[in-house]
C-alpha atoms as a PDB file:
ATOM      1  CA  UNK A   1       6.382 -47.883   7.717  1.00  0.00           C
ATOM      2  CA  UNK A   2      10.252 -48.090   8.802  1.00  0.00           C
ATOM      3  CA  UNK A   3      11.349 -50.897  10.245  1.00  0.00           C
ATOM      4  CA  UNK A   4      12.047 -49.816  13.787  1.00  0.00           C
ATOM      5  CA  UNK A   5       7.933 -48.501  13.643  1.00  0.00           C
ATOM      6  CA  UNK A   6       7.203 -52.102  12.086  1.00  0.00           C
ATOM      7  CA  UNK A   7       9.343 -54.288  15.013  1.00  0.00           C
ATOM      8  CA  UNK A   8       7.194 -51.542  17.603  1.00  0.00           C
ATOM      9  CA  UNK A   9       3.594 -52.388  15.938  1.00  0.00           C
ATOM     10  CA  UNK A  10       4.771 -56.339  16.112  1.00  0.00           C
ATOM     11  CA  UNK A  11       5.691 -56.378  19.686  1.00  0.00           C
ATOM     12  CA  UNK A  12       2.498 -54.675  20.395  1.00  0.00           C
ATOM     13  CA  UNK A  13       0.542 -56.652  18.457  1.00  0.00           C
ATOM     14  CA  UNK A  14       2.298 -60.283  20.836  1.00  0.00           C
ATOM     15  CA  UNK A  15       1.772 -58.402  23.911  1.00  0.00           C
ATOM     16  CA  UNK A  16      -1.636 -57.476  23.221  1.00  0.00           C
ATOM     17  CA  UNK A  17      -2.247 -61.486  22.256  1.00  0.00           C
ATOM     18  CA  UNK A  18      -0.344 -62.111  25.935  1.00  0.00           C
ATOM     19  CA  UNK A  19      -2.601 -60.109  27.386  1.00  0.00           C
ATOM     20  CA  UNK A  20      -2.378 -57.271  30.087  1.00  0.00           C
ATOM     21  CA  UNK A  21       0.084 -57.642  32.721  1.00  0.00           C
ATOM     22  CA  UNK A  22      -2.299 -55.921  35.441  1.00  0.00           C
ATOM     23  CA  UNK A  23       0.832 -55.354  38.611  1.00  0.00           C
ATOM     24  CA  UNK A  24       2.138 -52.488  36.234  1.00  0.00           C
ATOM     25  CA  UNK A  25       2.027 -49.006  37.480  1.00  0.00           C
ATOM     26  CA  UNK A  26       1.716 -47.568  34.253  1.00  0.00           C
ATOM     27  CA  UNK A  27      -1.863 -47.904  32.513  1.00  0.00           C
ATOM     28  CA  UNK A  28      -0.448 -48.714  29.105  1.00  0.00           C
ATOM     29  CA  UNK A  29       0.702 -52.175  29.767  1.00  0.00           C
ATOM     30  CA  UNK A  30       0.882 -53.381  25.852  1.00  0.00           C
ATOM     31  CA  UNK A  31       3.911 -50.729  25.275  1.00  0.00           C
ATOM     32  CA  UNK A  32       7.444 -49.430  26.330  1.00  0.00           C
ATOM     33  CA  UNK A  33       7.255 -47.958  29.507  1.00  0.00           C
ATOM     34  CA  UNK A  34       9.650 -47.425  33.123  1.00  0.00           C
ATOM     35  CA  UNK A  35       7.779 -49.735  34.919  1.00  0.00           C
ATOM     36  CA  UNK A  36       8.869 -53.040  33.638  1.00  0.00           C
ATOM     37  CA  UNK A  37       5.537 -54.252  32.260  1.00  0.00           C
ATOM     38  CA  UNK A  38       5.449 -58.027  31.608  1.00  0.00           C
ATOM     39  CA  UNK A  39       3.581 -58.605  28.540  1.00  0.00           C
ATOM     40  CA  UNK A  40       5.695 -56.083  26.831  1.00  0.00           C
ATOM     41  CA  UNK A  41       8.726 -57.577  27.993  1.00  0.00           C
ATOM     42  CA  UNK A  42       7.959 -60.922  26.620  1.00  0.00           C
ATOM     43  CA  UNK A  43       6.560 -59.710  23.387  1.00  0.00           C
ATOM     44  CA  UNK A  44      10.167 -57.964  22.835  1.00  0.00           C
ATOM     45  CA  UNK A  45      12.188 -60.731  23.573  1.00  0.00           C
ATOM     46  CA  UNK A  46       9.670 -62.936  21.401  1.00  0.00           C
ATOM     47  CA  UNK A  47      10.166 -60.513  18.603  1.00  0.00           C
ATOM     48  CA  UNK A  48      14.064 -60.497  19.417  1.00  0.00           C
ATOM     49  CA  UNK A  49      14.625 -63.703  18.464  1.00  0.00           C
ATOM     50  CA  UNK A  50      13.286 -63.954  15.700  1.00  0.00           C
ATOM     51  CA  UNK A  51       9.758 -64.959  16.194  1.00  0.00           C
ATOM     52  CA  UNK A  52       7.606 -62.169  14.745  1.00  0.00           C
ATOM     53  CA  UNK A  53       5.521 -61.777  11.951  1.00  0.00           C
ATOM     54  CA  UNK A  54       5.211 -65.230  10.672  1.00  0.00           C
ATOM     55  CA  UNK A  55       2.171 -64.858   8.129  1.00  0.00           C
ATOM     56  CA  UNK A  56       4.526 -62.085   6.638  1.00  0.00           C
ATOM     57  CA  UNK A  57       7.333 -64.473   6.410  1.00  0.00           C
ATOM     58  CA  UNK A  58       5.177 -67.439   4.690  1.00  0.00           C
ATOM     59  CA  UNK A  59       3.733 -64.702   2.850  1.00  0.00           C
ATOM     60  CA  UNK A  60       7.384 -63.234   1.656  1.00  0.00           C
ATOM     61  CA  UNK A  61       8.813 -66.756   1.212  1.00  0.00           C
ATOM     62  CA  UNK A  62       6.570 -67.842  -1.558  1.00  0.00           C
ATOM     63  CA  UNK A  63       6.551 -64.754  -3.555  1.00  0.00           C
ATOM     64  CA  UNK A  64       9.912 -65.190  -3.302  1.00  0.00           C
ATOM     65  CA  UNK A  65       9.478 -69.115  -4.439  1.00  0.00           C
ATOM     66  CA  UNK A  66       7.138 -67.900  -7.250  1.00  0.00           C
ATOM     67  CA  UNK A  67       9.022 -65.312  -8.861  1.00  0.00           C
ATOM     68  CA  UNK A  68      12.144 -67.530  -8.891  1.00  0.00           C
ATOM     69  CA  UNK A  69      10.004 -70.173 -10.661  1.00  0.00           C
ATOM     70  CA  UNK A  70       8.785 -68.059 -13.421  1.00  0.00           C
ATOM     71  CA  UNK A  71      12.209 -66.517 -14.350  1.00  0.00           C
ATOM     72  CA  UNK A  72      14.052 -69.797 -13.969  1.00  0.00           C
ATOM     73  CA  UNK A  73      11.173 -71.104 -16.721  1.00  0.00           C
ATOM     74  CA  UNK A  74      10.324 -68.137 -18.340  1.00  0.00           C
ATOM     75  CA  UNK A  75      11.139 -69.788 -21.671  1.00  0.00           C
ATOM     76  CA  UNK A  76       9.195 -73.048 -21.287  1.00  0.00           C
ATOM     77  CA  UNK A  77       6.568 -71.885 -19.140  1.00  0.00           C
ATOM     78  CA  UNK A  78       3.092 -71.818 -21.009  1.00  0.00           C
ATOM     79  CA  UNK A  79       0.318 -70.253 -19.165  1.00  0.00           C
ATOM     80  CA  UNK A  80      -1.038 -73.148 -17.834  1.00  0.00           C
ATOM     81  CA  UNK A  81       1.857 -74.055 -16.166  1.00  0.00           C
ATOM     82  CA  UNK A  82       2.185 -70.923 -14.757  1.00  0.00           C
ATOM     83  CA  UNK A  83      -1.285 -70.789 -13.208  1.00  0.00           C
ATOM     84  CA  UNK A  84      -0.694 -74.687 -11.828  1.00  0.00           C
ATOM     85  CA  UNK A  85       2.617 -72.880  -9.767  1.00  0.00           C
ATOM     86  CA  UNK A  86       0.319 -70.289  -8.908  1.00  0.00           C
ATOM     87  CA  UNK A  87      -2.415 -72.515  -7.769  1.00  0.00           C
ATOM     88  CA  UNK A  88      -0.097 -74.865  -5.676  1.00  0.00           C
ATOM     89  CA  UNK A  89       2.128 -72.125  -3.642  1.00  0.00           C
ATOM     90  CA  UNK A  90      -1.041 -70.148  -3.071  1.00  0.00           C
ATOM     91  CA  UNK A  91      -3.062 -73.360  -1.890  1.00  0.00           C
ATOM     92  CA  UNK A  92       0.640 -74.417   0.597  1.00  0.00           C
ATOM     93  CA  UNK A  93       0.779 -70.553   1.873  1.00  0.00           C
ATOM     94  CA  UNK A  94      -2.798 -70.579   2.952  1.00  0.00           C
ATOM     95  CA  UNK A  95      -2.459 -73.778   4.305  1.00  0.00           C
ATOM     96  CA  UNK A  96       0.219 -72.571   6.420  1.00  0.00           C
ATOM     97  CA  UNK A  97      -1.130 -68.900   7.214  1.00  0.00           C
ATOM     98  CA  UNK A  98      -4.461 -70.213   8.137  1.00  0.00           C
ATOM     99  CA  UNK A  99      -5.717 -68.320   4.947  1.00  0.00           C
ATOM    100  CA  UNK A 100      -4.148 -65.565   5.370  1.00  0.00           C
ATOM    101  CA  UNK A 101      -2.115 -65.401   2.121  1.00  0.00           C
ATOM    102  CA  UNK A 102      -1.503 -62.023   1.242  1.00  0.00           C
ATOM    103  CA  UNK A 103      -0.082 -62.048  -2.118  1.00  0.00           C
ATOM    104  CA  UNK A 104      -2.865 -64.424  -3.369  1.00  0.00           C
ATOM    105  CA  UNK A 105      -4.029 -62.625  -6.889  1.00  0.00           C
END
């Protein structure tokens, strides 16, 4: 999925959670349309500054956190160190995505 399809899916998603405007001519109110739809307006300018996926982000972050952990120790690491880091971030990112920790092995 591109990025432009990804921001797209993401305001969707917010304006679907904001719920249906109902005064919008159009009968697709959770999209891009002419009429100015309400939901969708505040969903993009939600996702415009910077508030969008934020499970994702979490997610991303402490892969990210992980990764620099075990190269940084590579040398000194022994296994059970390695599944302690592992246990910790993964126990903080569900913490923080209500469970939803994607990159939990």
């Amino acid at each position: 999925m591109d990025a432009k399809m990804y921001k797209e899916k993401e305001i969707e998603k917010i304006a679907q959670i904001l719920g249906s405007c109902h005064d919008c001519s159009c009968k697709e109110c959770l999209q891009s349309c002419d009429f100015g739809c309400k939901s969708y307006d505040k969903a993009l300018a939600i996702v415009n500054e910077g508030y969008g996926d934020v499970n994702a982000a979490v997610n991303d972050f402490a892969e990210g956190v992980k990764i620099a952990l075990f190269s940084e120790f590579a040398d000194d690491m022994t296994f059970k160190m390695a599944n302690k880091i592992e246990k910790i971030v993964n126990g903080v990112c569900e913490e923080y995505t209500g469970g939803k920790y994607a990159n939990k092995r």
